[in-house]
PDB file of N, CA and C in Angstrom:
ATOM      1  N   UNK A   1      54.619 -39.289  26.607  1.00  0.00           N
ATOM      2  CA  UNK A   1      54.590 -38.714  27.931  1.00  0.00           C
ATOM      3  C   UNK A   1      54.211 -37.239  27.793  1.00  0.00           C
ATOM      4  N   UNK A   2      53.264 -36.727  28.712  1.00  0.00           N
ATOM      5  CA  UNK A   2      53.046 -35.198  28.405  1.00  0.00           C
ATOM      6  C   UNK A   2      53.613 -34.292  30.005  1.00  0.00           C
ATOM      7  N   UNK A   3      54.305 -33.479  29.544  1.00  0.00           N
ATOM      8  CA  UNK A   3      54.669 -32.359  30.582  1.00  0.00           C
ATOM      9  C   UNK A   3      54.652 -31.332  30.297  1.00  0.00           C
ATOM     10  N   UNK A   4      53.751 -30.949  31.440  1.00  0.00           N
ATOM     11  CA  UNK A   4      53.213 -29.105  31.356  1.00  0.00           C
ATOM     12  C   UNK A   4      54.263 -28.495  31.643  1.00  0.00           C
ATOM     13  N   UNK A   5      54.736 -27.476  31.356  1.00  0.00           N
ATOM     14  CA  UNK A   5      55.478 -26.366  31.953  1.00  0.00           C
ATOM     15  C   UNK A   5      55.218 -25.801  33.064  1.00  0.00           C
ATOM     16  N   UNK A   6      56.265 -24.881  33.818  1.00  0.00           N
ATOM     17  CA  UNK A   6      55.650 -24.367  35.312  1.00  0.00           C
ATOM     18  C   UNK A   6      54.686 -23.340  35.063  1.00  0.00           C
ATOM     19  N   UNK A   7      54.353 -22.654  33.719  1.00  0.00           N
ATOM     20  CA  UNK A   7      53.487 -21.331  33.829  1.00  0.00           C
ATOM     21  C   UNK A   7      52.398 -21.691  33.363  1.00  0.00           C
ATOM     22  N   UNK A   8      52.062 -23.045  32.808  1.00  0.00           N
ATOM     23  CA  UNK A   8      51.029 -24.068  32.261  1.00  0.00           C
ATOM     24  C   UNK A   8      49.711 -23.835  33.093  1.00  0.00           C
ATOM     25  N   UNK A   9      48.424 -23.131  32.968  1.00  0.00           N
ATOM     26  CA  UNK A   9      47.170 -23.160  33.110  1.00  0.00           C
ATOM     27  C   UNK A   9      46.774 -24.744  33.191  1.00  0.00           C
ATOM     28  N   UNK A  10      47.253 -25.605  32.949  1.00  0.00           N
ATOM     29  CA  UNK A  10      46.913 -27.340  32.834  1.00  0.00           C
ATOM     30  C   UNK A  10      47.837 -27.677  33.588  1.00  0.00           C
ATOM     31  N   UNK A  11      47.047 -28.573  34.283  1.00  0.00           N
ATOM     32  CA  UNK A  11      48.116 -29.457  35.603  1.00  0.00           C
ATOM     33  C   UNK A  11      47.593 -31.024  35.470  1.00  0.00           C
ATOM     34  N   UNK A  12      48.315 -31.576  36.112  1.00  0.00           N
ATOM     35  CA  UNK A  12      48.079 -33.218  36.427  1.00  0.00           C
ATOM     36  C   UNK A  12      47.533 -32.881  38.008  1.00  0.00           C
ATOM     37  N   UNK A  13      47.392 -34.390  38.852  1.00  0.00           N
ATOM     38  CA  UNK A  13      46.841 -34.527  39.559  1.00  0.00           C
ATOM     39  C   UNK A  13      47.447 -35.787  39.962  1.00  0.00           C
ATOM     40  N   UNK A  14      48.258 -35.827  41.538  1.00  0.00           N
ATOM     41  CA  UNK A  14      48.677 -36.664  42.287  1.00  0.00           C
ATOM     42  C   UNK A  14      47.635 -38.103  42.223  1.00  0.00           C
ATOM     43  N   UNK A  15      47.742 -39.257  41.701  1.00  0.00           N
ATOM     44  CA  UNK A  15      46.540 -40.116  41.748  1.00  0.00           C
ATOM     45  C   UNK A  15      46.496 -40.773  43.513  1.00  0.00           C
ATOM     46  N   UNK A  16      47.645 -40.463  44.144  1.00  0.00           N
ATOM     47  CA  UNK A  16      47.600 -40.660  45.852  1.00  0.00           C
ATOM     48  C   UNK A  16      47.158 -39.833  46.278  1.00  0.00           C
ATOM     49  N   UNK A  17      47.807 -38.575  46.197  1.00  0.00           N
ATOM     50  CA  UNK A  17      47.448 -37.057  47.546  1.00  0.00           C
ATOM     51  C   UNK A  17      46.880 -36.233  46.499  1.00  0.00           C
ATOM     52  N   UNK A  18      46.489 -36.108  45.590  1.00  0.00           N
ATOM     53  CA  UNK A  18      45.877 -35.132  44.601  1.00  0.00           C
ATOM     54  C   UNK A  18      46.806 -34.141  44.233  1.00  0.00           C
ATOM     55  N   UNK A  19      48.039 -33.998  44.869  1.00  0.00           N
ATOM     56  CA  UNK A  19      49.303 -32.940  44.618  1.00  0.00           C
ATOM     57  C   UNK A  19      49.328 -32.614  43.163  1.00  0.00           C
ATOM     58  N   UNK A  20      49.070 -31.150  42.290  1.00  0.00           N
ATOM     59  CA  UNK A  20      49.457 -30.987  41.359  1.00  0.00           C
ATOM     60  C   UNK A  20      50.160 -30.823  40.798  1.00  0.00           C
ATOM     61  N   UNK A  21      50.857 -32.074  39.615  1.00  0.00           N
ATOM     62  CA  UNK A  21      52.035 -32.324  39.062  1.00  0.00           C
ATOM     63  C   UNK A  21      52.515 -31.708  37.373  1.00  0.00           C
ATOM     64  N   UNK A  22      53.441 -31.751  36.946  1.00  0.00           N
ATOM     65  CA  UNK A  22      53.514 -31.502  35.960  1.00  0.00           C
ATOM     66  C   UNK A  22      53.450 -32.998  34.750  1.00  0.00           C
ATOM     67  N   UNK A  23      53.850 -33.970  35.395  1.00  0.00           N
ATOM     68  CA  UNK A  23      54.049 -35.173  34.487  1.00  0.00           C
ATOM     69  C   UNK A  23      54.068 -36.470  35.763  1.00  0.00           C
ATOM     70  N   UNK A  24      53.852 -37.556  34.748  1.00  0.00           N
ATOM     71  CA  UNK A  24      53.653 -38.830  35.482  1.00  0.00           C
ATOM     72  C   UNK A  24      52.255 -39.205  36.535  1.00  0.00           C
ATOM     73  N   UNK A  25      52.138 -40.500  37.182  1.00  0.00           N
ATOM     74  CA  UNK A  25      51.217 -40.160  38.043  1.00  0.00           C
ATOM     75  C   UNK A  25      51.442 -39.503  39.423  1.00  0.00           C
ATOM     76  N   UNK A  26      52.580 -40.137  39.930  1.00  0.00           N
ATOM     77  CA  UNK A  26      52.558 -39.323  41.141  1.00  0.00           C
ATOM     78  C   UNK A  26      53.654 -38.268  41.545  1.00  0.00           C
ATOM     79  N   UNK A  27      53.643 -37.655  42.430  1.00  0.00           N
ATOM     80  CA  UNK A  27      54.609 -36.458  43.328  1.00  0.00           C
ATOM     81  C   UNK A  27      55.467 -36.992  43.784  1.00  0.00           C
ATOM     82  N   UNK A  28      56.354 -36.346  43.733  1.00  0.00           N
ATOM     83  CA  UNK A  28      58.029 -36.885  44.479  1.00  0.00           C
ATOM     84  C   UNK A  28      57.425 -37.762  45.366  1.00  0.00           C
ATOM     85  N   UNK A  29      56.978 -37.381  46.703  1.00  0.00           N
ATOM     86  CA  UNK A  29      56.858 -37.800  47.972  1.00  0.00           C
ATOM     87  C   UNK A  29      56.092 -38.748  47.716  1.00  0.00           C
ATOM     88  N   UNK A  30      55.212 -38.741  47.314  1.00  0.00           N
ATOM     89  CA  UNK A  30      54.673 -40.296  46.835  1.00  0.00           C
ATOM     90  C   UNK A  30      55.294 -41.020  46.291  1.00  0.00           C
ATOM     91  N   UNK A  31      55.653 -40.759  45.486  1.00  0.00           N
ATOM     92  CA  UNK A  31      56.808 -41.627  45.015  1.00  0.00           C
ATOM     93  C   UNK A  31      58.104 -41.943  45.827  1.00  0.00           C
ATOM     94  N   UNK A  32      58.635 -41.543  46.464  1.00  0.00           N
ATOM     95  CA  UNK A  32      59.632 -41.709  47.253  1.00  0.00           C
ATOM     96  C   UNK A  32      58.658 -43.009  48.517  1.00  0.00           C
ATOM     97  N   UNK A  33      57.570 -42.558  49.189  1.00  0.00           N
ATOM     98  CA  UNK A  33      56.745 -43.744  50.364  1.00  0.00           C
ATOM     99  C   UNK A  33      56.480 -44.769  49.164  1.00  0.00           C
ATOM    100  N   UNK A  34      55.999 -44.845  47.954  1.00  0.00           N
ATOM    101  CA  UNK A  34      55.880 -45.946  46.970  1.00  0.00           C
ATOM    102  C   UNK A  34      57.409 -47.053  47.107  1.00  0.00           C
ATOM    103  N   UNK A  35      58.605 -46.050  46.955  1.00  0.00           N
ATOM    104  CA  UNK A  35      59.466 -46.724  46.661  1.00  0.00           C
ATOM    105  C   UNK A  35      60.091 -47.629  48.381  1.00  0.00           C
ATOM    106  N   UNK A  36      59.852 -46.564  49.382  1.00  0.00           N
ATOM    107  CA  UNK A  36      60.193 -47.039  50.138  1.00  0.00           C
ATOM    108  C   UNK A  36      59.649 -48.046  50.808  1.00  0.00           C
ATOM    109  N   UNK A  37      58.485 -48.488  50.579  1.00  0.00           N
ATOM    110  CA  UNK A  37      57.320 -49.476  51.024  1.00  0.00           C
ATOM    111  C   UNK A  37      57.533 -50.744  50.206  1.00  0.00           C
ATOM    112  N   UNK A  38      57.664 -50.575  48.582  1.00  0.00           N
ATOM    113  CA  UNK A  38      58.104 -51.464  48.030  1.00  0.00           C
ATOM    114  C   UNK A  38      59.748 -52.146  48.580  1.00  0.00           C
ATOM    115  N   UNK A  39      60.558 -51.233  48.459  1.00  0.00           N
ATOM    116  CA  UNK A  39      62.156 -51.910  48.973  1.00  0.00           C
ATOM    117  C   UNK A  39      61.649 -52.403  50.712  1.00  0.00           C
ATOM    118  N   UNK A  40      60.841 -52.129  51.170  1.00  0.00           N
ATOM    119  CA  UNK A  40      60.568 -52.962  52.538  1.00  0.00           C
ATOM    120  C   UNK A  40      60.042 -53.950  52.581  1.00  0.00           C
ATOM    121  N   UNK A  41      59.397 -54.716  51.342  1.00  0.00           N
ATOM    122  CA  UNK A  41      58.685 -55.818  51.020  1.00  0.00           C
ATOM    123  C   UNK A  41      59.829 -56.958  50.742  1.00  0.00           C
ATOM    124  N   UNK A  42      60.720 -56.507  49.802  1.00  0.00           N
ATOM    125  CA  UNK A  42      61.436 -56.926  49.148  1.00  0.00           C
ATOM    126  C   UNK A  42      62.677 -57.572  50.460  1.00  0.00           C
ATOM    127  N   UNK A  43      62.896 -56.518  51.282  1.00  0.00           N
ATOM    128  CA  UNK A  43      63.726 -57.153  52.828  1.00  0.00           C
ATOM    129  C   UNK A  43      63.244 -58.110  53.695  1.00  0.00           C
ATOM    130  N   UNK A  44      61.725 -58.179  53.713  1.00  0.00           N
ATOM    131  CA  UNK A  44      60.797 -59.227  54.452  1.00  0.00           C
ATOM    132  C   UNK A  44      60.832 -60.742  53.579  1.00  0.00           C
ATOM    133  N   UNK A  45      62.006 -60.512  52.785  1.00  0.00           N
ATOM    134  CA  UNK A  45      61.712 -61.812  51.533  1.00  0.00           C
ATOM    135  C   UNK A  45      63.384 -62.580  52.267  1.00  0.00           C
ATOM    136  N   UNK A  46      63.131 -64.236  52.484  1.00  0.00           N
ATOM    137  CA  UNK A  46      64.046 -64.833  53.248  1.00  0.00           C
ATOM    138  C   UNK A  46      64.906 -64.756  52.398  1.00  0.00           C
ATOM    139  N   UNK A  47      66.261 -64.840  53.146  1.00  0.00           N
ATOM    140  CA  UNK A  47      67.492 -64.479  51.861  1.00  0.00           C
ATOM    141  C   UNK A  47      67.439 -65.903  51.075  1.00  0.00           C
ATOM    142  N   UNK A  48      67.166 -67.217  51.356  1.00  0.00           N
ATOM    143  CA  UNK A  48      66.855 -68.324  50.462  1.00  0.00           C
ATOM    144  C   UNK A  48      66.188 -67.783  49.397  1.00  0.00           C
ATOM    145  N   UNK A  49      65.291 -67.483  49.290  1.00  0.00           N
ATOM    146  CA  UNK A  49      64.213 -66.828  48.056  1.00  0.00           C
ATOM    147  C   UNK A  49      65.081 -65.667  47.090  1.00  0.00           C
ATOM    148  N   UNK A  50      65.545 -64.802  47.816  1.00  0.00           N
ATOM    149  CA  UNK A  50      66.617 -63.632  47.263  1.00  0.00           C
ATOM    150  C   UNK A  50      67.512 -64.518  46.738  1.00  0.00           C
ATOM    151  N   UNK A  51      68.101 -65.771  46.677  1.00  0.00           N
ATOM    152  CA  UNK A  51      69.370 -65.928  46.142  1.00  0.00           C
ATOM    153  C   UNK A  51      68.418 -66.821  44.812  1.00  0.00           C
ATOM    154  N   UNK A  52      67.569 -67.514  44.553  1.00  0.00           N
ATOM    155  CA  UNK A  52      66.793 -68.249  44.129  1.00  0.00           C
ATOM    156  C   UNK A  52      66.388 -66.962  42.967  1.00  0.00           C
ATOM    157  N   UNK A  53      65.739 -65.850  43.586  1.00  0.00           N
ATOM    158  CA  UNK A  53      65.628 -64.899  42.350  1.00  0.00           C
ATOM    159  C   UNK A  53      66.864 -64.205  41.659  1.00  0.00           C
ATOM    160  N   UNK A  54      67.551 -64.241  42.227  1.00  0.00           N
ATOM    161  CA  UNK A  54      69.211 -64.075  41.868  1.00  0.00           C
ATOM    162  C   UNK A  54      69.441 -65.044  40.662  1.00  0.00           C
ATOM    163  N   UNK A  55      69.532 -66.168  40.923  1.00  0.00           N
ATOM    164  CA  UNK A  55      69.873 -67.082  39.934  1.00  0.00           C
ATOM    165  C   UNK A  55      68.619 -67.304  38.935  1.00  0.00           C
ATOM    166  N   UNK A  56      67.471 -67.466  38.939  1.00  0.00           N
ATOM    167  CA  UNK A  56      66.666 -67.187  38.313  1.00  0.00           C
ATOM    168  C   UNK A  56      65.957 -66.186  37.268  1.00  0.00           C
ATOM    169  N   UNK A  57      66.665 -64.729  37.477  1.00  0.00           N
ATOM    170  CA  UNK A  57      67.118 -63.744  36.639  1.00  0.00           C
ATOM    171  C   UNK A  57      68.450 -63.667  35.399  1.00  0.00           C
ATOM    172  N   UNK A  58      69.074 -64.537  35.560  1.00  0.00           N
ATOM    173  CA  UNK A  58      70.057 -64.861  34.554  1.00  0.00           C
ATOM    174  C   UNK A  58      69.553 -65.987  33.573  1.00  0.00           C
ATOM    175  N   UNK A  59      68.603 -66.599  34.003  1.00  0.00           N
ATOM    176  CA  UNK A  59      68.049 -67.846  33.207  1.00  0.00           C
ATOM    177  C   UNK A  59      67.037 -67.199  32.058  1.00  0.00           C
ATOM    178  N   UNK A  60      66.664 -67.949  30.513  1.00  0.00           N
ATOM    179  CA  UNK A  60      66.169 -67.855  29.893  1.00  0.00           C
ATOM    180  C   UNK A  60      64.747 -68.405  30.649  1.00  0.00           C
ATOM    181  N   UNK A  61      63.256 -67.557  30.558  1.00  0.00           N
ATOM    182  CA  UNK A  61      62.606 -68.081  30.510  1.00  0.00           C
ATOM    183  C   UNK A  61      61.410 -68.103  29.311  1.00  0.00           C
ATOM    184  N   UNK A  62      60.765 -69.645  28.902  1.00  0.00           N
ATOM    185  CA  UNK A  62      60.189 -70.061  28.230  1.00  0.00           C
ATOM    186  C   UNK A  62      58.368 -69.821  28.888  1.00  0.00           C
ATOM    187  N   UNK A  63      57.593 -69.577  28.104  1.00  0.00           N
ATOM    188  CA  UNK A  63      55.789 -69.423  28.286  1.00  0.00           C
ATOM    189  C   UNK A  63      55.484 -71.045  27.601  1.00  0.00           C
ATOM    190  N   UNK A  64      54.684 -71.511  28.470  1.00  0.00           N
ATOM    191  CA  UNK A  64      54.063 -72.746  28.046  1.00  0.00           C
ATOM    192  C   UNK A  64      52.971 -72.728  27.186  1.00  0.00           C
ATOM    193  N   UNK A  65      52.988 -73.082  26.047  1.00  0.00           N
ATOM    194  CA  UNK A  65      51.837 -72.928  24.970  1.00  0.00           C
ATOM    195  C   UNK A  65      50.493 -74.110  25.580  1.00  0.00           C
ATOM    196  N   UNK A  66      49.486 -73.944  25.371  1.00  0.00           N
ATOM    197  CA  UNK A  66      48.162 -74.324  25.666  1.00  0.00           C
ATOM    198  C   UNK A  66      48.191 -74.580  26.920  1.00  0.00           C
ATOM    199  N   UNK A  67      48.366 -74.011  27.905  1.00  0.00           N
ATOM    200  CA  UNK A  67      48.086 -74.395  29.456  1.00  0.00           C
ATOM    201  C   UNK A  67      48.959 -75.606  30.100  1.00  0.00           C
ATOM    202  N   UNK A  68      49.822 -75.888  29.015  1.00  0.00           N
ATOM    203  CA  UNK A  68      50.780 -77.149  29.806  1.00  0.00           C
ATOM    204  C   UNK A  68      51.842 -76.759  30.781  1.00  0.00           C
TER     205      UNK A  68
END
């Protein structure tokens, strides 16, 4: 991971709003509408499905070798 310092001649660059950052891709505030857009996706999901990924997160899962 690279982070400039605040007196750093080298900056990053917001890959949303172009905001110049010190580290990562994006700026707080982008990041904060990222997060909040994502957790609003996640509420539009029927609570059947939410309990289904619930239990489905405790389970071992296996990758099927040759396309089976």
């Amino acid at each position: 991971m690279i982070i400039f310092t605040e007196d750093s001649m080298v900056a990053l660059e917001c890959e949303m709003c172009g905001a110049s950052i010190r580290t990562g891709r994006f700026c707080k505030n982008c990041k904060d509408k990222l997060s909040s857009h994502f957790g609003s996706l996640y509420e539009d999901i029927p609570d059947e499905k939410k309990r289904e990924f619930k239990e489905n997160e405790k389970k071992m899962h296996f990758l099927q070798r040759g396309g089976k």
